[in-house]
Each structure stands twice: as structure tokens, then as C-alpha cells.
N, C-alpha and C. Protein backbone atom coordinates (compact mmCIF):
# COMPACT_ATOMS: atom_id res chain seq x y z
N UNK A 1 19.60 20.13 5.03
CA UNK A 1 18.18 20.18 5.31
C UNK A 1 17.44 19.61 4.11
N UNK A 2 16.64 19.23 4.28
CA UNK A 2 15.61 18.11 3.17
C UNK A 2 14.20 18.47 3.77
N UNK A 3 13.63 18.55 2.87
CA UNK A 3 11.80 18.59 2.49
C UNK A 3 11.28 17.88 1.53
N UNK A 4 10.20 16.74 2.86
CA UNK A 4 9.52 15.86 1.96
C UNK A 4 8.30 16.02 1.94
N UNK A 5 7.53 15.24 1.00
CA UNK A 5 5.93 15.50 0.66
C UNK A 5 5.37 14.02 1.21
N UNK A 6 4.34 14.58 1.76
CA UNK A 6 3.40 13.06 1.84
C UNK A 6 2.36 13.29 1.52
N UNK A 7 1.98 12.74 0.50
CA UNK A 7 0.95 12.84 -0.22
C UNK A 7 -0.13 10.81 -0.04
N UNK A 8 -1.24 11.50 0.40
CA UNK A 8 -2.51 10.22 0.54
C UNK A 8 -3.75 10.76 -0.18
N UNK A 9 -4.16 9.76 -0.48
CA UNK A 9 -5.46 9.48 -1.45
C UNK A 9 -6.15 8.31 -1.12
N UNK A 10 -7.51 8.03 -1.07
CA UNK A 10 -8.26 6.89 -1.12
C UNK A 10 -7.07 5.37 -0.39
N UNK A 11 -6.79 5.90 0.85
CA UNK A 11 -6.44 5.23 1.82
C UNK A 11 -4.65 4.47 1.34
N UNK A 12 -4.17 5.22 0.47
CA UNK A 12 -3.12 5.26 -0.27
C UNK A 12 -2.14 5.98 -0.07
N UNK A 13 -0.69 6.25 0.19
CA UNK A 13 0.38 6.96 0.10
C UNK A 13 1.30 7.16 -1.02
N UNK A 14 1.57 7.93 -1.81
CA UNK A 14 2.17 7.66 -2.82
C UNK A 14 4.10 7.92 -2.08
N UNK A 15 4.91 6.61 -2.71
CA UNK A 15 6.27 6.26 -2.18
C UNK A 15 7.06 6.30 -3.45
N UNK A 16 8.39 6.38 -3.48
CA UNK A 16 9.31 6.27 -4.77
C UNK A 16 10.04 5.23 -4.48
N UNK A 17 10.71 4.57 -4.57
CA UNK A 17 11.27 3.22 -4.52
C UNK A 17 12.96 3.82 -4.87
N UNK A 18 13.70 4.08 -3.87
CA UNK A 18 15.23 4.81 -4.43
C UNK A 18 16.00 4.25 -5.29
N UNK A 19 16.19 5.23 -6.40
CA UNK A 19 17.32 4.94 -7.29
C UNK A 19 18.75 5.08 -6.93
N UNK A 20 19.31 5.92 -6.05
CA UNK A 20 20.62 6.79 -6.18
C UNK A 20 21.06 5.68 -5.16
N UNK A 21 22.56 5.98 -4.92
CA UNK A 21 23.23 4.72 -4.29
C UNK A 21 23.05 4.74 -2.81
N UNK A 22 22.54 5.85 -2.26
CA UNK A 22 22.00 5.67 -0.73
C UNK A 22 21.20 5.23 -0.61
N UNK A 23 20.75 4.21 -0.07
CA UNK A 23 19.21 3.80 -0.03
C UNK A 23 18.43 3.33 -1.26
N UNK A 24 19.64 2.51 -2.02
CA UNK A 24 18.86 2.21 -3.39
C UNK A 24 18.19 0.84 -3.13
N UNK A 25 16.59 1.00 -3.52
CA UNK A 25 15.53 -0.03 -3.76
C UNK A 25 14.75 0.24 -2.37
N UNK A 26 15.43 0.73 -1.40
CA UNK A 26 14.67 1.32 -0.43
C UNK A 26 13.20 2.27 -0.96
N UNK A 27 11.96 2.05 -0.16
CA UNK A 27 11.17 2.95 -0.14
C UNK A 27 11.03 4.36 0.55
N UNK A 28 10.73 5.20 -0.10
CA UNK A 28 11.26 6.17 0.70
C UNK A 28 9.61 7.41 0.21
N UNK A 29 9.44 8.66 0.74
CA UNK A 29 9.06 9.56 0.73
C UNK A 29 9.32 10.40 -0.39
N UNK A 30 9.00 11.25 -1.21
CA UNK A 30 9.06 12.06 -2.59
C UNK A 30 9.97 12.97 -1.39
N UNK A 31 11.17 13.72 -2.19
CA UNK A 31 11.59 14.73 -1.48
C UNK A 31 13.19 14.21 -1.33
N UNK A 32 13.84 15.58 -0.76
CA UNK A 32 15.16 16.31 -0.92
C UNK A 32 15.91 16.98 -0.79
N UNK A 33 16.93 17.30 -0.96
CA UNK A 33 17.55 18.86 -0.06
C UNK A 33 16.87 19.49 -0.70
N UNK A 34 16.93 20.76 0.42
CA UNK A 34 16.61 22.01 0.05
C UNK A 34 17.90 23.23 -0.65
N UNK A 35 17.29 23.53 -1.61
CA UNK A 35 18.47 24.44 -2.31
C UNK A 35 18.40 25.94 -1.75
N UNK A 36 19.87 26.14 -1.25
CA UNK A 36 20.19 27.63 -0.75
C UNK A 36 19.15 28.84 -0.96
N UNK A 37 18.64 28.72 -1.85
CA UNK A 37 17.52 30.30 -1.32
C UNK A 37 16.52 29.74 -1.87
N UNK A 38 16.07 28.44 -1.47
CA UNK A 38 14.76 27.78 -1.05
C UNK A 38 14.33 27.80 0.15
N UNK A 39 12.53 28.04 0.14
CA UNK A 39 12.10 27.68 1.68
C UNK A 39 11.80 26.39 1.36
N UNK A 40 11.17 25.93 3.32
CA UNK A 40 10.89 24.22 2.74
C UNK A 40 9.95 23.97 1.78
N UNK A 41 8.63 24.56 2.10
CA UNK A 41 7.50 24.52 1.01
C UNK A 41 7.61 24.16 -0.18
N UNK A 42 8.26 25.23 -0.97
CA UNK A 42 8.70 25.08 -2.65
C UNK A 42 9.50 23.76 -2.56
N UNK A 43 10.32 23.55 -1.93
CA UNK A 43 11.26 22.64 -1.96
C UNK A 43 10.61 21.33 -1.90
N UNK A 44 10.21 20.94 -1.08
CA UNK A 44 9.09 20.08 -1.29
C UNK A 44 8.44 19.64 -2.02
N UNK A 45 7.73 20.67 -3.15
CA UNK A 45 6.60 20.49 -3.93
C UNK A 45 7.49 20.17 -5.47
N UNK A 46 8.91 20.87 -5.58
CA UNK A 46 10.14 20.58 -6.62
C UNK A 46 10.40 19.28 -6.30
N UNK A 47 10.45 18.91 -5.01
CA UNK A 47 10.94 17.16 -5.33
C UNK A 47 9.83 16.47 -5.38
N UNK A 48 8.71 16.63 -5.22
CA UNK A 48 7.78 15.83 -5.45
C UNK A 48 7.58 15.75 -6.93
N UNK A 49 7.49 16.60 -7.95
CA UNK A 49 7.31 16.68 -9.04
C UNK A 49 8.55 16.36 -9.95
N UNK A 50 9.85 16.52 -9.20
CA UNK A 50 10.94 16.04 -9.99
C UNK A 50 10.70 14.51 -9.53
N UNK A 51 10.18 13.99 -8.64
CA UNK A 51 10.48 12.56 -8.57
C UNK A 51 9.57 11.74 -8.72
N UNK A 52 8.19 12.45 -8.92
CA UNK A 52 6.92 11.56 -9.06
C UNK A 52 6.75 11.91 -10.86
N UNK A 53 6.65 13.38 -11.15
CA UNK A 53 5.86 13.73 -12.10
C UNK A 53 4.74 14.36 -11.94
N UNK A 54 4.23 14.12 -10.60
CA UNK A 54 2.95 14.88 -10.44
C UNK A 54 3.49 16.32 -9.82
N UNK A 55 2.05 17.02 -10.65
CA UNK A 55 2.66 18.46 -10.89
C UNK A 55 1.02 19.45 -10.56
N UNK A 56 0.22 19.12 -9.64
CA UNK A 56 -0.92 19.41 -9.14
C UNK A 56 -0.99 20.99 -9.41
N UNK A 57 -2.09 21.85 -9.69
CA UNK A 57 -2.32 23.03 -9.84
C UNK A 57 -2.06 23.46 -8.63
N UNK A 58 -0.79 24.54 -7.78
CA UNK A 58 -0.89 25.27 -7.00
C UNK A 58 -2.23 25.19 -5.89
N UNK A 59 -2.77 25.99 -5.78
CA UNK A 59 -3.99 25.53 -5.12
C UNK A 59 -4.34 24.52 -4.89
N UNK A 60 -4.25 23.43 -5.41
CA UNK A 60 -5.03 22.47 -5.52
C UNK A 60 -3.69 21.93 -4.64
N UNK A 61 -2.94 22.17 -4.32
CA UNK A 61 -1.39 21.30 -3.90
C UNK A 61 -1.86 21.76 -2.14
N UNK A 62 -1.93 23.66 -1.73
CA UNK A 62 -2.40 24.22 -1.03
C UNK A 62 -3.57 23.83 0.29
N UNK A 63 -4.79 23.60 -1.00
CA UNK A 63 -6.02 23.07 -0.40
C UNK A 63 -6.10 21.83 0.42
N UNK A 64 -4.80 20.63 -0.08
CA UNK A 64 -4.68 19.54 -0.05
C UNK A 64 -4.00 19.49 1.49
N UNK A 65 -3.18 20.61 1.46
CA UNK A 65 -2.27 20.34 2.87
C UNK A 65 -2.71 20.72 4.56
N UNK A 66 -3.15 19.24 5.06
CA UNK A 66 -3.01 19.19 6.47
C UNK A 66 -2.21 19.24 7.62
N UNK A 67 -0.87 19.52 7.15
CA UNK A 67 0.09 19.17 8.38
C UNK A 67 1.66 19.17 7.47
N UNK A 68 2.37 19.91 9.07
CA UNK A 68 3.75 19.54 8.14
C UNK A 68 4.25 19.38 9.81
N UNK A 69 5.67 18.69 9.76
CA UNK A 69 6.18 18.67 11.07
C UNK A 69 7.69 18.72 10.78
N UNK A 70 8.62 18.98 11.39
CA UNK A 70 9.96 19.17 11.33
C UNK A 70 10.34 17.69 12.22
N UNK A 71 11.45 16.83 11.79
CA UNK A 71 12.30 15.72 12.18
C UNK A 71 13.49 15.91 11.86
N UNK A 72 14.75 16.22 13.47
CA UNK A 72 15.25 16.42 13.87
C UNK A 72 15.96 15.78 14.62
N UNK A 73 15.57 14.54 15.00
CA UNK A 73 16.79 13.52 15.83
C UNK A 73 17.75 13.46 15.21
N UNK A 74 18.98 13.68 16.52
CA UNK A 74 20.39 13.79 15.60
C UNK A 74 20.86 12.59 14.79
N UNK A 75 20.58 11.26 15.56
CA UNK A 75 20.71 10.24 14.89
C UNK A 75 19.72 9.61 13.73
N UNK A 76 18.98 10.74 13.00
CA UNK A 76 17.83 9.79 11.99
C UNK A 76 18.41 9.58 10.98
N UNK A 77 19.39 9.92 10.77
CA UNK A 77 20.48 9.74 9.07
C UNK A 77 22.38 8.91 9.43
N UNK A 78 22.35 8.47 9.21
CA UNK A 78 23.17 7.48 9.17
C UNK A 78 24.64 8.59 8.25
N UNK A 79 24.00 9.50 7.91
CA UNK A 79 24.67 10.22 6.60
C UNK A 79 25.30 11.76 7.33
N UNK A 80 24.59 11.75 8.48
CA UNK A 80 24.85 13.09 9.25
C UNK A 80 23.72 13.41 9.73
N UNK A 81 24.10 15.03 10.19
CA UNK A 81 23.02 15.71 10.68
C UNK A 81 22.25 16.43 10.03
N UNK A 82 20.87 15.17 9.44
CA UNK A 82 20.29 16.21 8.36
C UNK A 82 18.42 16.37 9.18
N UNK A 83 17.99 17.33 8.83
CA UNK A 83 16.70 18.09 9.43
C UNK A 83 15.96 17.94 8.26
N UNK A 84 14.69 17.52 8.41
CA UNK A 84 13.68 17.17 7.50
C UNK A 84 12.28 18.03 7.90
N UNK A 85 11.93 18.80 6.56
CA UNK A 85 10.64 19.64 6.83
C UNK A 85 9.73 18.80 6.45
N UNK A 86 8.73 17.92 7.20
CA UNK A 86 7.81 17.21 5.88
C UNK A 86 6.66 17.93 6.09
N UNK A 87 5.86 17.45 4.83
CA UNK A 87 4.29 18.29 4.54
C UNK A 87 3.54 17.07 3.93
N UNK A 88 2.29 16.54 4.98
CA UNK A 88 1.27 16.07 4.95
C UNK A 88 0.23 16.66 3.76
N UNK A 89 -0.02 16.41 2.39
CA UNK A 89 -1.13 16.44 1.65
C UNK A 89 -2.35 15.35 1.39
N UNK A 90 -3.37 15.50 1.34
CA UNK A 90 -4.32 14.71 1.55
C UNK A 90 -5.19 15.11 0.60
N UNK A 91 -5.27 14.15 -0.64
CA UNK A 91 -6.10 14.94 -2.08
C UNK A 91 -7.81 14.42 -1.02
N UNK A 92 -7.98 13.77 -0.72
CA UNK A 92 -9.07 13.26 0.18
C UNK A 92 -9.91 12.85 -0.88
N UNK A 93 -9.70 11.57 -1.22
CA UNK A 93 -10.89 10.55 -2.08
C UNK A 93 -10.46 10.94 -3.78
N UNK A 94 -9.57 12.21 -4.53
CA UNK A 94 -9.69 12.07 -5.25
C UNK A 94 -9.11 10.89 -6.21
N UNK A 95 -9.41 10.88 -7.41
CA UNK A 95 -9.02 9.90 -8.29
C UNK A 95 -7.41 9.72 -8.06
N UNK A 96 -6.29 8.76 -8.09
CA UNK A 96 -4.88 8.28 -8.22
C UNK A 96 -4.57 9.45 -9.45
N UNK A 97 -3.40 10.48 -9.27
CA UNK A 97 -3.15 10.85 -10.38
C UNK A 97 -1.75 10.28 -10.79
N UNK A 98 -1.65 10.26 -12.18
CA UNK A 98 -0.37 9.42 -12.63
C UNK A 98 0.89 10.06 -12.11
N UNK A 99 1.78 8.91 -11.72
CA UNK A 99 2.71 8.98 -11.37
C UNK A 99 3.92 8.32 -12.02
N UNK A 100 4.96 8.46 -12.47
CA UNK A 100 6.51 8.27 -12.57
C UNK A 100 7.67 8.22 -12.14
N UNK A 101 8.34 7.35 -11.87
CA UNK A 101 9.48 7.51 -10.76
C UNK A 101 10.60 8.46 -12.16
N UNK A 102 11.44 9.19 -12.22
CA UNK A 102 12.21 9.85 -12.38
C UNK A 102 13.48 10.95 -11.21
N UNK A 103 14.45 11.53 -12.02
CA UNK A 103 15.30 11.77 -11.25
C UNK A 103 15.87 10.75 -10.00
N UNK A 104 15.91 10.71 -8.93
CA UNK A 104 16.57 9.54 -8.21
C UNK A 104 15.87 9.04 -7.99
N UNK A 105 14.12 8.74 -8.28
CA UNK A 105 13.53 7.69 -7.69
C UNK A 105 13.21 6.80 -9.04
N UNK A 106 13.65 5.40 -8.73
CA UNK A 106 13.47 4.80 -10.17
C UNK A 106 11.99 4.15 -9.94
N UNK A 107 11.57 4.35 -9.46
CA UNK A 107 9.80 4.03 -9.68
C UNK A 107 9.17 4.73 -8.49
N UNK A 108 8.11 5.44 -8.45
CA UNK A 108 6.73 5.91 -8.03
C UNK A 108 5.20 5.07 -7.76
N UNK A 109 4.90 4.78 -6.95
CA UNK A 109 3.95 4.12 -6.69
C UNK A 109 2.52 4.49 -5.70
N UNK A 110 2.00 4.20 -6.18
CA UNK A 110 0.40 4.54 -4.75
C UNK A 110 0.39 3.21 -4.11
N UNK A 111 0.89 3.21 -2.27
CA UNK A 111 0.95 1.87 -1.80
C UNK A 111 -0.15 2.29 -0.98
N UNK A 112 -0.80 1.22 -0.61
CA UNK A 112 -2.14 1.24 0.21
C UNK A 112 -1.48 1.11 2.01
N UNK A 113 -2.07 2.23 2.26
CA UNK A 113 -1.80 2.42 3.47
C UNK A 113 -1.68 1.61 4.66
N UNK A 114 -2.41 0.50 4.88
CA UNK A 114 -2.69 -0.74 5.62
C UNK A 114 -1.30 -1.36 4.97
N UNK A 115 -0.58 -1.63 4.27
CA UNK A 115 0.74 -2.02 3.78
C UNK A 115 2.17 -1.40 4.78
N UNK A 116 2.03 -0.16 4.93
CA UNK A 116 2.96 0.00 5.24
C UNK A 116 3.76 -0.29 6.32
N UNK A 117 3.15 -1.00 7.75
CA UNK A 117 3.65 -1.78 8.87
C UNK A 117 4.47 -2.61 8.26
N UNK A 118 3.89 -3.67 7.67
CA UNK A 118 4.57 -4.53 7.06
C UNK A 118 6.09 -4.35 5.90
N UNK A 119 5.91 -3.13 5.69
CA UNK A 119 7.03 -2.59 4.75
C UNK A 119 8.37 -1.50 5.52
N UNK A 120 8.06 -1.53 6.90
CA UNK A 120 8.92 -0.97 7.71
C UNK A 120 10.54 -1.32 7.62
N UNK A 121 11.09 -2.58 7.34
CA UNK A 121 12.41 -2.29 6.76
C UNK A 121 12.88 -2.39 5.74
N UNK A 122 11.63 -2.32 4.79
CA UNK A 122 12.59 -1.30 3.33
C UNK A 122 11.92 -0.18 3.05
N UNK A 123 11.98 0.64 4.30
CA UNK A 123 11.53 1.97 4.72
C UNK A 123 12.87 2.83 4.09
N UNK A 124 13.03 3.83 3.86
CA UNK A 124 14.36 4.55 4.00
C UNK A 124 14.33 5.24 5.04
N UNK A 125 15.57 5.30 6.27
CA UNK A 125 15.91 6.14 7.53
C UNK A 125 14.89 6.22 8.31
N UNK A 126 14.39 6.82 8.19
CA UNK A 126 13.55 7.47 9.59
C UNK A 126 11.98 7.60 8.92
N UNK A 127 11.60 7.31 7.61
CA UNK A 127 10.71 7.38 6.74
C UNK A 127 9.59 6.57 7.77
N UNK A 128 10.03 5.77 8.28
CA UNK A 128 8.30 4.86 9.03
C UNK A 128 7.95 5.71 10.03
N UNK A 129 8.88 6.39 10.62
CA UNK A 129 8.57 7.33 11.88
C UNK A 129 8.10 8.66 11.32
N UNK A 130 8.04 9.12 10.09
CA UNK A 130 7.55 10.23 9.60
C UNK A 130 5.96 9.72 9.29
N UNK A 131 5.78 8.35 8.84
CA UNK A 131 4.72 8.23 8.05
C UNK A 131 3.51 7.77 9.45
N UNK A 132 4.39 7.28 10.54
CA UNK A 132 3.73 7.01 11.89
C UNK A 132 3.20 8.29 12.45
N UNK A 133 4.01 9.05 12.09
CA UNK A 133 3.28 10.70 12.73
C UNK A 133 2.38 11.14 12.17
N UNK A 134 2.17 11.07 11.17
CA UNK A 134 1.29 11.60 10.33
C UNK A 134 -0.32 10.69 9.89
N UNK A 135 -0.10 9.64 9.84
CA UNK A 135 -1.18 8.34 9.96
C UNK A 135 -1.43 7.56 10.61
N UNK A 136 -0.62 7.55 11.91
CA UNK A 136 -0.74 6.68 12.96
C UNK A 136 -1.03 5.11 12.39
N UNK A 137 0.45 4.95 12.44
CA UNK A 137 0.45 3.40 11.82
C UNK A 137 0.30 2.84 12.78
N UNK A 138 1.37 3.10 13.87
CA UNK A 138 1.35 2.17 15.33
C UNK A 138 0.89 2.49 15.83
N UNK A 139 0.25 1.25 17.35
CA UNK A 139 -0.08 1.56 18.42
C UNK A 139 0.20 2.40 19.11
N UNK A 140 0.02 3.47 20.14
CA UNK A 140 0.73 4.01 21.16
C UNK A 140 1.68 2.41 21.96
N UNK A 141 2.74 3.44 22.81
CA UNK A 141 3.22 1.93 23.38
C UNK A 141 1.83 2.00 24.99
């Protein structure tokens, strides 16, 4: 099981660019397994900060969050059967806070949202269909 963060700002998503050998240079979502007597929440907010650096005041992480959804198709991982908790944050207009790619993501970035159609296959897994749920990239069919 894995919990990711999506975090948007001023029409922006912040993405990590993968380091580790699955999906390396792939773009992908902040986030990660979840550790044995973790819920998703915490888990979430640990890989976001182990892989961005950003480390938002509690509350302020809280206040931010609109939405989380569970992804579950058996086939979204190539790697097995893995279940993804994600959580929609939305600082809404504030300033870009600095970011760092560390731990497996070797760079961190704020990509502008209107970008990301175009960046659909160096998406990691199932990452465009998470970011489609949540921002409605695509059309309905």
C-alpha cells in the first residue's frame, strides 16, 4: 500500500522526477509505501517531506486538504498489487514554497498544470489517472 500527496498552488502541481531504479527519470507524485503501523495520512505527509523537503506547519498541511481518493485497479502497477491512498492539497494562491528532490526523488519541481497532458508518458504508472481525478485534465469521453 502507498500514499501519495498532491499538492497545487497558483495553477501548479508540485512532481519529483524518480530517482530509484523503478521508474527512474519518470515523473511521478511525492509519496510511498506505507510503513506497518502507519495510517495513510501520516504516511503521506512523511513522503512528501522526505522527498520534496517541504515540511508545512500541521495545520496549515490540514487546512490545505480537499480530497483524497483510494486507486485500486489491479493492473495500475506493473510491480503487483499495490493500492494507493492519495490526498489532494491545495495551498490556494499561496506563494511556491521551496522545494528539493531528496531520498528517491532526484529533483522536485512546481510544473504548471496546463503542462501536464502533454507530459502523460513520462508520467509514472497510473500517476496521469490520479492527477486526471483530481484536476480534470481530460475531457470526459
Amino acid at each position: 500500500m502507498t500514499a501519495d500527496a498532491l499538492v497545487t498552488t497558483q495553477q501548479h502541481v508540485l512532481l519529483i522526477k524518480r530517482g530509484g531504479t523503478i521508474g527512474h527519470g519518470l515523473w511521478a507524485l511525492p509519496g510511498g509505501f506505507v510503513d506497518p503501523w502507519e495510517r495513510f495520512y501520516p504516511a503521506a505527509v512523511r513522503e512528501l517531506a522526505e522527498e520534496t523537503g517541504y515540511k508545512p506547519h500541521a495545520a496549515q498541511l490540514r487546512n490545505a486538504l480537499k480530497a483524497s481518493a483510494i486507486f485500486d485497479h489491479p493492473a495500475r502497477s506493473p510491480r503487483g498489487r499495490i493500492i494507493t491512498n492519495a490526498f489532494h492539497f491545495d495551498l490556494e494562491g499561496a506563494e511556491f514554497p521551496d522545494v528539493q528532490g531528496s531520498d528517491d526523488a532526484k529533483l522536485a519541481k512546481w510544473v504548471p498544470i496546463a503542462q501536464l497532458p502533454s507530459l502523460e508518458s513520462q508520467l509514472f504508472e497510473d500517476h496521469a489517472c490520479i492527477l486526471d481525478h483530481f484536476l480534470g485534465l481530460y475531457p470526459p469521453p
